[in-house]
PDB file of N, CA and C in Angstrom:
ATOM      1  N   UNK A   1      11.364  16.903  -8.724  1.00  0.00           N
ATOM      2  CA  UNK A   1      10.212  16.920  -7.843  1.00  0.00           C
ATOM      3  C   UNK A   1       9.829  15.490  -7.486  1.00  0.00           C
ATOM      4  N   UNK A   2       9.487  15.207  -6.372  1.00  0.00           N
ATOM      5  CA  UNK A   2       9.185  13.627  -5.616  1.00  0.00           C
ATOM      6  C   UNK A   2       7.768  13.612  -6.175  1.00  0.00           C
ATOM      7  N   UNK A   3       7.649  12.320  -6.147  1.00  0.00           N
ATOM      8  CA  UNK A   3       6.126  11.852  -6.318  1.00  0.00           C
ATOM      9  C   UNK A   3       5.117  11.913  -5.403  1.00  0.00           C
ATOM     10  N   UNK A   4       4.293  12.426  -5.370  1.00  0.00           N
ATOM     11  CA  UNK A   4       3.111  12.765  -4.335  1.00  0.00           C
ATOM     12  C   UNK A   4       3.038  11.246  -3.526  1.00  0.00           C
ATOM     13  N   UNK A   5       3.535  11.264  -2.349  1.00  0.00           N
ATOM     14  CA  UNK A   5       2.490  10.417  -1.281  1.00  0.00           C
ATOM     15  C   UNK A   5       1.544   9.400  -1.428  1.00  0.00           C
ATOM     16  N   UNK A   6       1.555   8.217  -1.816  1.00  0.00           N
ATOM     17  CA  UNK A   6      -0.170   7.635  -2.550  1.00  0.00           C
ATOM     18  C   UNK A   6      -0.548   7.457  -0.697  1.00  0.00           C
ATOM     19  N   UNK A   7      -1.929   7.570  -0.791  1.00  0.00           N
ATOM     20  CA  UNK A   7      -2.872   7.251   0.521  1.00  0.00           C
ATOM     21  C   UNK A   7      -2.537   5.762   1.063  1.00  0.00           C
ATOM     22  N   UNK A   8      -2.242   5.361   2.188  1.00  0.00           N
ATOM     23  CA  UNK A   8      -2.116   4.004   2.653  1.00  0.00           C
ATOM     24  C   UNK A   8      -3.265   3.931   3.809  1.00  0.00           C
ATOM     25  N   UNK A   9      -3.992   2.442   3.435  1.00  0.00           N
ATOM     26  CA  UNK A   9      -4.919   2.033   4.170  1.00  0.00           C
ATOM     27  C   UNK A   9      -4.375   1.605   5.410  1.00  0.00           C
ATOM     28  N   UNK A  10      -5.051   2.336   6.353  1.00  0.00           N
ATOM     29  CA  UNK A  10      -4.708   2.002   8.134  1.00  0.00           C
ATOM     30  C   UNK A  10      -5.541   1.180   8.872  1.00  0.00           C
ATOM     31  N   UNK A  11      -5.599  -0.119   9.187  1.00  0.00           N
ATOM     32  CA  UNK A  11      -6.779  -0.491   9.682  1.00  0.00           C
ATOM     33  C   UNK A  11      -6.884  -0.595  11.012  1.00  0.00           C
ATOM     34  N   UNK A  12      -5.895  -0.324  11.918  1.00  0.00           N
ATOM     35  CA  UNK A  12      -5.939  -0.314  13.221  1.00  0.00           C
ATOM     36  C   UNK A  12      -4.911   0.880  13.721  1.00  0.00           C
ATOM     37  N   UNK A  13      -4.790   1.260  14.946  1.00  0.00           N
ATOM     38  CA  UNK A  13      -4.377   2.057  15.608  1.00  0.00           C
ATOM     39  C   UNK A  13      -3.736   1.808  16.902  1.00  0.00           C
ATOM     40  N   UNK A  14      -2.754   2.367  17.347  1.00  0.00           N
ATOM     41  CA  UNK A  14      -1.955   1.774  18.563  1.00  0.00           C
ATOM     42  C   UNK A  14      -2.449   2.098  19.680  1.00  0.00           C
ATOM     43  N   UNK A  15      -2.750   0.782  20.380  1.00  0.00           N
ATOM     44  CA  UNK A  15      -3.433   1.543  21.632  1.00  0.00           C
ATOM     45  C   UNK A  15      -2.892   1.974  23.226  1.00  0.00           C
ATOM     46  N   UNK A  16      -1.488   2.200  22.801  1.00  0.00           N
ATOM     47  CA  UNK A  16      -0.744   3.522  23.583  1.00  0.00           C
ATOM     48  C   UNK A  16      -0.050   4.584  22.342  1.00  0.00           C
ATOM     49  N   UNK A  17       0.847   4.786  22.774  1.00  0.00           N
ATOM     50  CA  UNK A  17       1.624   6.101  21.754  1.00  0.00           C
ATOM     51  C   UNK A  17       2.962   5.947  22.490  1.00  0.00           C
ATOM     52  N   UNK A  18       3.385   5.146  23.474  1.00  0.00           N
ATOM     53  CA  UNK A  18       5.071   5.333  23.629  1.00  0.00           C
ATOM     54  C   UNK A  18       5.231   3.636  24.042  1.00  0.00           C
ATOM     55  N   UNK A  19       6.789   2.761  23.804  1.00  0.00           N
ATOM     56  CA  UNK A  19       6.926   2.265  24.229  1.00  0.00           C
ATOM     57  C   UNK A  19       8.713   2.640  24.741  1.00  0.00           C
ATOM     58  N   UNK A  20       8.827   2.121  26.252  1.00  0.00           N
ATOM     59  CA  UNK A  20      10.015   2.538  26.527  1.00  0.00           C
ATOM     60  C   UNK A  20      10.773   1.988  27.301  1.00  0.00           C
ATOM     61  N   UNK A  21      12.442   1.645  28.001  1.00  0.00           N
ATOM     62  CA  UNK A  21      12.560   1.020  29.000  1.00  0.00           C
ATOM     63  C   UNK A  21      12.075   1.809  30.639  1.00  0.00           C
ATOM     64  N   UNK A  22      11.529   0.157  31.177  1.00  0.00           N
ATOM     65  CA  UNK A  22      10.874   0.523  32.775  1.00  0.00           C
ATOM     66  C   UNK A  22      12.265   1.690  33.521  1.00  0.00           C
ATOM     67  N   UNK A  23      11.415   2.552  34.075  1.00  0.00           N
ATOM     68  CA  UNK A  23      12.323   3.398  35.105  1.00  0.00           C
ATOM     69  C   UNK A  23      13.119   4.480  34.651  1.00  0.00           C
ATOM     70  N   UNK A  24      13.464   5.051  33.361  1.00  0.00           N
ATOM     71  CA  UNK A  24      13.990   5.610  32.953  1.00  0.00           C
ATOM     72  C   UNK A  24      12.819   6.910  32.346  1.00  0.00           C
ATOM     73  N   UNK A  25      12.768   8.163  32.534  1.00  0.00           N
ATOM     74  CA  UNK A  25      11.442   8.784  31.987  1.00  0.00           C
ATOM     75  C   UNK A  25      12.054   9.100  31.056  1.00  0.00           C
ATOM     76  N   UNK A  26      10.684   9.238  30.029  1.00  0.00           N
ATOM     77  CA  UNK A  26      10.877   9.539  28.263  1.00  0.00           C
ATOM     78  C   UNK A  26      11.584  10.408  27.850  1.00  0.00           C
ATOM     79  N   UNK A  27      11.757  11.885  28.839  1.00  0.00           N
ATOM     80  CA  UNK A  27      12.151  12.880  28.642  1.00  0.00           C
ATOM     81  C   UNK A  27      13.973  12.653  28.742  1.00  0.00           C
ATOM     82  N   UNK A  28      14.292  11.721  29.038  1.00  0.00           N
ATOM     83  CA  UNK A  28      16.069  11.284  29.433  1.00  0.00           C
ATOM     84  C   UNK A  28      15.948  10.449  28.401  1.00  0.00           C
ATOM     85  N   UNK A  29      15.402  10.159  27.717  1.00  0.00           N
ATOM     86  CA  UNK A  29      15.505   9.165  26.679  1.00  0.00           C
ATOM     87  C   UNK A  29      15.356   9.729  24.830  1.00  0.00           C
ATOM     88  N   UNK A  30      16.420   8.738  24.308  1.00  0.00           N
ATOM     89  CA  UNK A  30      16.348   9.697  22.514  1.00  0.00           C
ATOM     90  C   UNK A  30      15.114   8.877  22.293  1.00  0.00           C
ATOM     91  N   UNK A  31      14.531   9.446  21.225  1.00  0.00           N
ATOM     92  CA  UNK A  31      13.060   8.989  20.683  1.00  0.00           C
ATOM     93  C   UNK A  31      13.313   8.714  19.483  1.00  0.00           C
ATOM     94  N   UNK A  32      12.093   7.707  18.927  1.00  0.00           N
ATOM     95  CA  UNK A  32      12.101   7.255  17.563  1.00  0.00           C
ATOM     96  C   UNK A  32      10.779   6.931  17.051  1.00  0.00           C
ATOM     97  N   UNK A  33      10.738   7.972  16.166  1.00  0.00           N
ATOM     98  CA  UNK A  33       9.380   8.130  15.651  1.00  0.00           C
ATOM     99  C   UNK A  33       8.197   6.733  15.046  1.00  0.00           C
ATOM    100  N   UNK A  34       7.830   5.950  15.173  1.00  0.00           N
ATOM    101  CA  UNK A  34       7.439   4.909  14.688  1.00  0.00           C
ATOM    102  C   UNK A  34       6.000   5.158  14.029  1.00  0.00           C
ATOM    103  N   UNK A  35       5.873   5.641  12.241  1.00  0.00           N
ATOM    104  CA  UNK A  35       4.927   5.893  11.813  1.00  0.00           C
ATOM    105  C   UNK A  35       3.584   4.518  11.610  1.00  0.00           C
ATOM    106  N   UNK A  36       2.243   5.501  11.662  1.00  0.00           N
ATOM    107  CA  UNK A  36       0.860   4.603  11.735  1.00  0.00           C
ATOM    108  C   UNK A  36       1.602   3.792  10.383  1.00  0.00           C
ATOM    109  N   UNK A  37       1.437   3.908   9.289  1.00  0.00           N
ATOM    110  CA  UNK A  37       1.841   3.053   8.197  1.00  0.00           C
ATOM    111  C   UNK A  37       2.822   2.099   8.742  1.00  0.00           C
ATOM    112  N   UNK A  38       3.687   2.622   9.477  1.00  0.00           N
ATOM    113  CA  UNK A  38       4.949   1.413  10.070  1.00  0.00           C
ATOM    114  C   UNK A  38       4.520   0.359  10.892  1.00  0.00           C
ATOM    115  N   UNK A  39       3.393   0.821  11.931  1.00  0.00           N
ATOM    116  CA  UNK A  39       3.151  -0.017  12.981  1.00  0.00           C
ATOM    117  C   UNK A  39       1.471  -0.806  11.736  1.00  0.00           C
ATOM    118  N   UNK A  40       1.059  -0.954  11.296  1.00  0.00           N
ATOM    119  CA  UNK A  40       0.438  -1.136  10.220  1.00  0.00           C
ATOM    120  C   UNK A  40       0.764  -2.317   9.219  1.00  0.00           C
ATOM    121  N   UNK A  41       2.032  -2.236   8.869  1.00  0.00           N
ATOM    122  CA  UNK A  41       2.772  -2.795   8.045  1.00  0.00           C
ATOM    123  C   UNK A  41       3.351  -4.154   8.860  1.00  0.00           C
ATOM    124  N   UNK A  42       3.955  -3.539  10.183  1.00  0.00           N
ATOM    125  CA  UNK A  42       4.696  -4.548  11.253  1.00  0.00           C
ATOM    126  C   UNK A  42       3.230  -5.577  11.815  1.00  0.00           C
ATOM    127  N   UNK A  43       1.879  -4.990  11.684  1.00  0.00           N
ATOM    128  CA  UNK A  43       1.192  -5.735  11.932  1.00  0.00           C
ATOM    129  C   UNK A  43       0.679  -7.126  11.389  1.00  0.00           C
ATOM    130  N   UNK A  44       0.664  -6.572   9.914  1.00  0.00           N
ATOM    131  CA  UNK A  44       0.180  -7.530   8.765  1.00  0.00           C
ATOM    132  C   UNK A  44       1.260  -8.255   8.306  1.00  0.00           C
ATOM    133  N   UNK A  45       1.997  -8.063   8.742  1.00  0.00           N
ATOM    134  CA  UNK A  45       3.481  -9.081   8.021  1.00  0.00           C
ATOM    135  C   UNK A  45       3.737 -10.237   9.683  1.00  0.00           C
ATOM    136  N   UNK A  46       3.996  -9.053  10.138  1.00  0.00           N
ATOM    137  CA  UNK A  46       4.749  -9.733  11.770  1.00  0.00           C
ATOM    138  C   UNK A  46       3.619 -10.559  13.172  1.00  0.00           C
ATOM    139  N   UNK A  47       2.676  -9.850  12.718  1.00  0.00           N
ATOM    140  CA  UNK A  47       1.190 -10.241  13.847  1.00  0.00           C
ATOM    141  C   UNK A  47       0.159 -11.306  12.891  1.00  0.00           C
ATOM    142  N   UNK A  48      -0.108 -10.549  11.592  1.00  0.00           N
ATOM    143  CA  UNK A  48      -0.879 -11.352  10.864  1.00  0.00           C
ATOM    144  C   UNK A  48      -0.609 -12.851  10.098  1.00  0.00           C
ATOM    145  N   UNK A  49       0.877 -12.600   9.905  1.00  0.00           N
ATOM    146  CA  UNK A  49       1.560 -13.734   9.314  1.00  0.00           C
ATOM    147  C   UNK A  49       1.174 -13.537   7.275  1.00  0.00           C
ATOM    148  N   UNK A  50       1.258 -12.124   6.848  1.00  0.00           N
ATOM    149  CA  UNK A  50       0.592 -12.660   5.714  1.00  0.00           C
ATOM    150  C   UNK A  50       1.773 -12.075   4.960  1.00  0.00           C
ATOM    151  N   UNK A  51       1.760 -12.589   3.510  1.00  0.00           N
ATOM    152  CA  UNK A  51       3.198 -12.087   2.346  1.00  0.00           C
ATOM    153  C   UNK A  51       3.131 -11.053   2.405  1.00  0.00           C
ATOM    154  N   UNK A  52       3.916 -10.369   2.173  1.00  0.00           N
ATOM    155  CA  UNK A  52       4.317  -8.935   1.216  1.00  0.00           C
ATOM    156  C   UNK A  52       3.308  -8.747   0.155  1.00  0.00           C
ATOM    157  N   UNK A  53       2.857  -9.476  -0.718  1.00  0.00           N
ATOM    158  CA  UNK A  53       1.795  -9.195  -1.686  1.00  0.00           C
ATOM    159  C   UNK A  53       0.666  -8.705  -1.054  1.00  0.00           C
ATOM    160  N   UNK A  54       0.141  -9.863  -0.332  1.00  0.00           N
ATOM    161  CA  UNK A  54      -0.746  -9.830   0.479  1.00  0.00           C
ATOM    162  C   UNK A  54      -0.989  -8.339   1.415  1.00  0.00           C
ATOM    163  N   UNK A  55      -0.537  -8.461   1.976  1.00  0.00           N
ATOM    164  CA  UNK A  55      -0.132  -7.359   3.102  1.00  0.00           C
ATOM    165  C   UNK A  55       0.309  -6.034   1.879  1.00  0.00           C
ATOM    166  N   UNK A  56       0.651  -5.646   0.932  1.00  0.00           N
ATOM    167  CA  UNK A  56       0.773  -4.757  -0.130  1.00  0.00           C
ATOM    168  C   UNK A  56      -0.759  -4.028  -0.290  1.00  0.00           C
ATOM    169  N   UNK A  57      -1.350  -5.438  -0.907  1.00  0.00           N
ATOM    170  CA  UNK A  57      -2.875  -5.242  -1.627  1.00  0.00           C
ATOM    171  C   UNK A  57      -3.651  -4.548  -0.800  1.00  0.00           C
ATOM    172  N   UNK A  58      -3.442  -5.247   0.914  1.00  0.00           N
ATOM    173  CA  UNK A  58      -4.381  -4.441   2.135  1.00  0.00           C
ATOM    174  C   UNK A  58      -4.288  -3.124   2.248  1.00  0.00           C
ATOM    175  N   UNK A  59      -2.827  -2.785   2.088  1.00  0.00           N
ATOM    176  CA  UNK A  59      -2.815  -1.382   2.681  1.00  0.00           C
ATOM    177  C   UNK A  59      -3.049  -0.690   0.987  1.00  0.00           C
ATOM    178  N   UNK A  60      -2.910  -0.987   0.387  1.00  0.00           N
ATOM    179  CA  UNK A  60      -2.973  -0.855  -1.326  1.00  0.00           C
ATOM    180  C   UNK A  60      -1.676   0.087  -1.948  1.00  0.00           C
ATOM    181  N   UNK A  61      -1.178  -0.737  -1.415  1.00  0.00           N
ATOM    182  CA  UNK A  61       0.418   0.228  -2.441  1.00  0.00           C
ATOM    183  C   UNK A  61       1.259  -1.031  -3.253  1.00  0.00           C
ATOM    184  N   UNK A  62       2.390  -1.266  -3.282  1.00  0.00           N
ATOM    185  CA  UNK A  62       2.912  -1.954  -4.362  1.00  0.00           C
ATOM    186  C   UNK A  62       3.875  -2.544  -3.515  1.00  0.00           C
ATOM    187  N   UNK A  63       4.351  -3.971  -3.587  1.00  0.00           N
ATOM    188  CA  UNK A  63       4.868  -4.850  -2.854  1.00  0.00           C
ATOM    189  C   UNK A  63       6.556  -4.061  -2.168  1.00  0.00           C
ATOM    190  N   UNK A  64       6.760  -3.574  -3.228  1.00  0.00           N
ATOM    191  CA  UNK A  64       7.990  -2.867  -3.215  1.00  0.00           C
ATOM    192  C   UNK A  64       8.056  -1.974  -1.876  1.00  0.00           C
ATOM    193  N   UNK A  65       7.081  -0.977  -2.082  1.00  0.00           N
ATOM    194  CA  UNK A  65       6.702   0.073  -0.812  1.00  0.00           C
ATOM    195  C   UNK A  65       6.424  -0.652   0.437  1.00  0.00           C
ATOM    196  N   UNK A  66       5.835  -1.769   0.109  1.00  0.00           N
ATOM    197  CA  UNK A  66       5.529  -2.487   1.768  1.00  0.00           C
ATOM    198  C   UNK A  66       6.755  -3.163   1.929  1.00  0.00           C
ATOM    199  N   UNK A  67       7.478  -3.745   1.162  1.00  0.00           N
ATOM    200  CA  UNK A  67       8.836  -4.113   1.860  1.00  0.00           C
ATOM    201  C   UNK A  67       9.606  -2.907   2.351  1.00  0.00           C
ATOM    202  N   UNK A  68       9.812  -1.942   1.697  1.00  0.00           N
ATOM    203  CA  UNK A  68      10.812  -0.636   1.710  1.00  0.00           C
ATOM    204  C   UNK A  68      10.091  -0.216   3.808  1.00  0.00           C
ATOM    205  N   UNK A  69       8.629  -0.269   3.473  1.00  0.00           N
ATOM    206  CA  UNK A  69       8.209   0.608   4.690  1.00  0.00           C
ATOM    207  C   UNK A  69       8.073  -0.868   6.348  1.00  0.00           C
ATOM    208  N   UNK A  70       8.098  -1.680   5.821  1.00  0.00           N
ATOM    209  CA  UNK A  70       7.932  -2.527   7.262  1.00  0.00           C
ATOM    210  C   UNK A  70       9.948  -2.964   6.959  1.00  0.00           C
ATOM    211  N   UNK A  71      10.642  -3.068   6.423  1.00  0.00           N
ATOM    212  CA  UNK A  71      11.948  -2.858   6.442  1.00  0.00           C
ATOM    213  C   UNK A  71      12.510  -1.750   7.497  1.00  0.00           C
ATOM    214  N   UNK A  72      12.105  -0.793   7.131  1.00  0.00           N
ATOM    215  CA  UNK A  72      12.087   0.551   8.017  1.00  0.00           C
ATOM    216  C   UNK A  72      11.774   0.580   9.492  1.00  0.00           C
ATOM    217  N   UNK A  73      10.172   0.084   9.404  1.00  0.00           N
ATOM    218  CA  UNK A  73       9.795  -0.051  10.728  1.00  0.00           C
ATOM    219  C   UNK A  73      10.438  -1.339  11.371  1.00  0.00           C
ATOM    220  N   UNK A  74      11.097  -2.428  11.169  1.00  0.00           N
ATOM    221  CA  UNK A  74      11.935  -3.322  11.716  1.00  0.00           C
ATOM    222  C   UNK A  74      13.185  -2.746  12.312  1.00  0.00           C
ATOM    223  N   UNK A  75      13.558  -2.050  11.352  1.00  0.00           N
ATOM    224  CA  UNK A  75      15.341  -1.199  11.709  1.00  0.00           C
ATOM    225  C   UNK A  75      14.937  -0.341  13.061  1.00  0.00           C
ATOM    226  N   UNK A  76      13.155   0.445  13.659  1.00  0.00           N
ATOM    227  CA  UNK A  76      13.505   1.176  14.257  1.00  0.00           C
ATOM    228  C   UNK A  76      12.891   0.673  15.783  1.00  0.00           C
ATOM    229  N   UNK A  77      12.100  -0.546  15.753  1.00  0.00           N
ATOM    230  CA  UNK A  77      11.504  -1.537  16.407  1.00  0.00           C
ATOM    231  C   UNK A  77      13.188  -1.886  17.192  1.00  0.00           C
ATOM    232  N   UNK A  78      13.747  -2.754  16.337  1.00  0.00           N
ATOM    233  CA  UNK A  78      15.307  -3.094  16.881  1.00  0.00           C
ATOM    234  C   UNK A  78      16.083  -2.166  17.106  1.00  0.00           C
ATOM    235  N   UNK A  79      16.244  -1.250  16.861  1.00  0.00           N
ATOM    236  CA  UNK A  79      17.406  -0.159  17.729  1.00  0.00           C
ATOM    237  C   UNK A  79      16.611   0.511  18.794  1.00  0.00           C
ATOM    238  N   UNK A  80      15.876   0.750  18.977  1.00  0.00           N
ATOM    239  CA  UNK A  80      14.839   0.991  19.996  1.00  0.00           C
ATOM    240  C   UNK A  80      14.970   0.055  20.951  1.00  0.00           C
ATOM    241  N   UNK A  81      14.968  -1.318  20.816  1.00  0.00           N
ATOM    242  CA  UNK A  81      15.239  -2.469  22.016  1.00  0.00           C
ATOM    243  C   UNK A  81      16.956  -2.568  22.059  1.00  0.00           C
ATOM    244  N   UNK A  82      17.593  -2.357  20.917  1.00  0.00           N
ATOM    245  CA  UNK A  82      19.376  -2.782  21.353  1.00  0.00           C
ATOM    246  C   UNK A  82      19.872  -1.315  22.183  1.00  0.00           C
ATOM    247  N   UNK A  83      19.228  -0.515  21.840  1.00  0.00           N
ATOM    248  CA  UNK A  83      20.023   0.827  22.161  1.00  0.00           C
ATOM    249  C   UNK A  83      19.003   1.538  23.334  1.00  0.00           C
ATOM    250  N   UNK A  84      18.027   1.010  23.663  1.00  0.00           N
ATOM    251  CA  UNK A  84      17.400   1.218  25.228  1.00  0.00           C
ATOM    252  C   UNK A  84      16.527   3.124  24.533  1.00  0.00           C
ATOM    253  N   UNK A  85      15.844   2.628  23.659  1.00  0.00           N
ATOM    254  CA  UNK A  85      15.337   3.800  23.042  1.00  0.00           C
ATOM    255  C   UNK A  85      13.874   4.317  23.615  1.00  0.00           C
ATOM    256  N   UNK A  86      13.170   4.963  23.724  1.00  0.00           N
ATOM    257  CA  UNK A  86      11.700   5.473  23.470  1.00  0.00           C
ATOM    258  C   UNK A  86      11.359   4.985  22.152  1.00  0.00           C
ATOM    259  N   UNK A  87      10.330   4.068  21.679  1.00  0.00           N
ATOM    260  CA  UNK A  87       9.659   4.087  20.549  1.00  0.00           C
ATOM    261  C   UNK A  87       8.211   4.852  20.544  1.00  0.00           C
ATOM    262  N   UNK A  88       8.126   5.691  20.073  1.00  0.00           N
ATOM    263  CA  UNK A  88       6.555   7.117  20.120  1.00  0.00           C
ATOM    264  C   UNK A  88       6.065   6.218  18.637  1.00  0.00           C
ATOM    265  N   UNK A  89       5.049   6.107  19.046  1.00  0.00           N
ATOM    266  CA  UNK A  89       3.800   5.858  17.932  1.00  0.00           C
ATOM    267  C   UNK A  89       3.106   6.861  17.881  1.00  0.00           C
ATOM    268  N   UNK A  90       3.355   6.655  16.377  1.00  0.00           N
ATOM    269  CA  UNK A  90       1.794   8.027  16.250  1.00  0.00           C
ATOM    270  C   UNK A  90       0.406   7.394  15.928  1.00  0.00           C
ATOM    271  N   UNK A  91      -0.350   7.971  16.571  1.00  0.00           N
ATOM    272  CA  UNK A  91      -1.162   7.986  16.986  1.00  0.00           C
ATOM    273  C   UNK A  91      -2.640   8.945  16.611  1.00  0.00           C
ATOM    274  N   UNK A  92      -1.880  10.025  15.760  1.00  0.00           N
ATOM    275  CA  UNK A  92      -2.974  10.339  14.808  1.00  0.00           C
ATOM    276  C   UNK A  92      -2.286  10.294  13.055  1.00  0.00           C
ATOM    277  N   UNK A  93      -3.812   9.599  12.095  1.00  0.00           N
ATOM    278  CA  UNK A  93      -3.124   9.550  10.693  1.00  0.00           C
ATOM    279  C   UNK A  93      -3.529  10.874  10.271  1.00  0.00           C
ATOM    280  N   UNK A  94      -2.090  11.121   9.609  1.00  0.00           N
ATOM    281  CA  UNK A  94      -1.845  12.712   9.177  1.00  0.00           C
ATOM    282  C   UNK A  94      -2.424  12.674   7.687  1.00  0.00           C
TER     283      UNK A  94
END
């Protein structure tokens, strides 16, 4: 059995829900889910400029999980731009 989920602190929210290439509609395009925790994580590391510790403590999980989860959201940030993807943000925390 997996370990329950711990709660991650969200402090901001995306203020669209798709990013995609110009001219091509979403619906012709593969999608890639980009979770609130991901865009969250990509904020405080990549926008904020702050460590992994740092950026851990905010969202309050363990340095490990914030590398594992903005790792993630990097891999899907970049194939999304190399491979001409839809990136969908979510946009409500579940």
């Amino acid at each position: 059995m997996a370990r329950p989920k711990k709660c991650r602190r969200i402090c901001s929210r995306a203020p669209y829900s798709c990013f995609k290439p110009n001219g091509v509609p979403t619906t012709e395009l593969p999608q890639v889910q980009l979770l609130a925790e991901e865009l969250e994580a990509l904020r405080l590391a990549d926008f904020e400029g702050l460590s992994q510790q740092d950026a851990a403590d905010q969202m309050m999980v363990s340095r490990q999980t914030f590398g594992n989860i903005v790792k993630q959201a990097r891999f899907k940030v970049s194939s999304c731009l190399i491979n001409g993807q839809a990136l969908m943000l979510q946009t409500e925390i579940e």
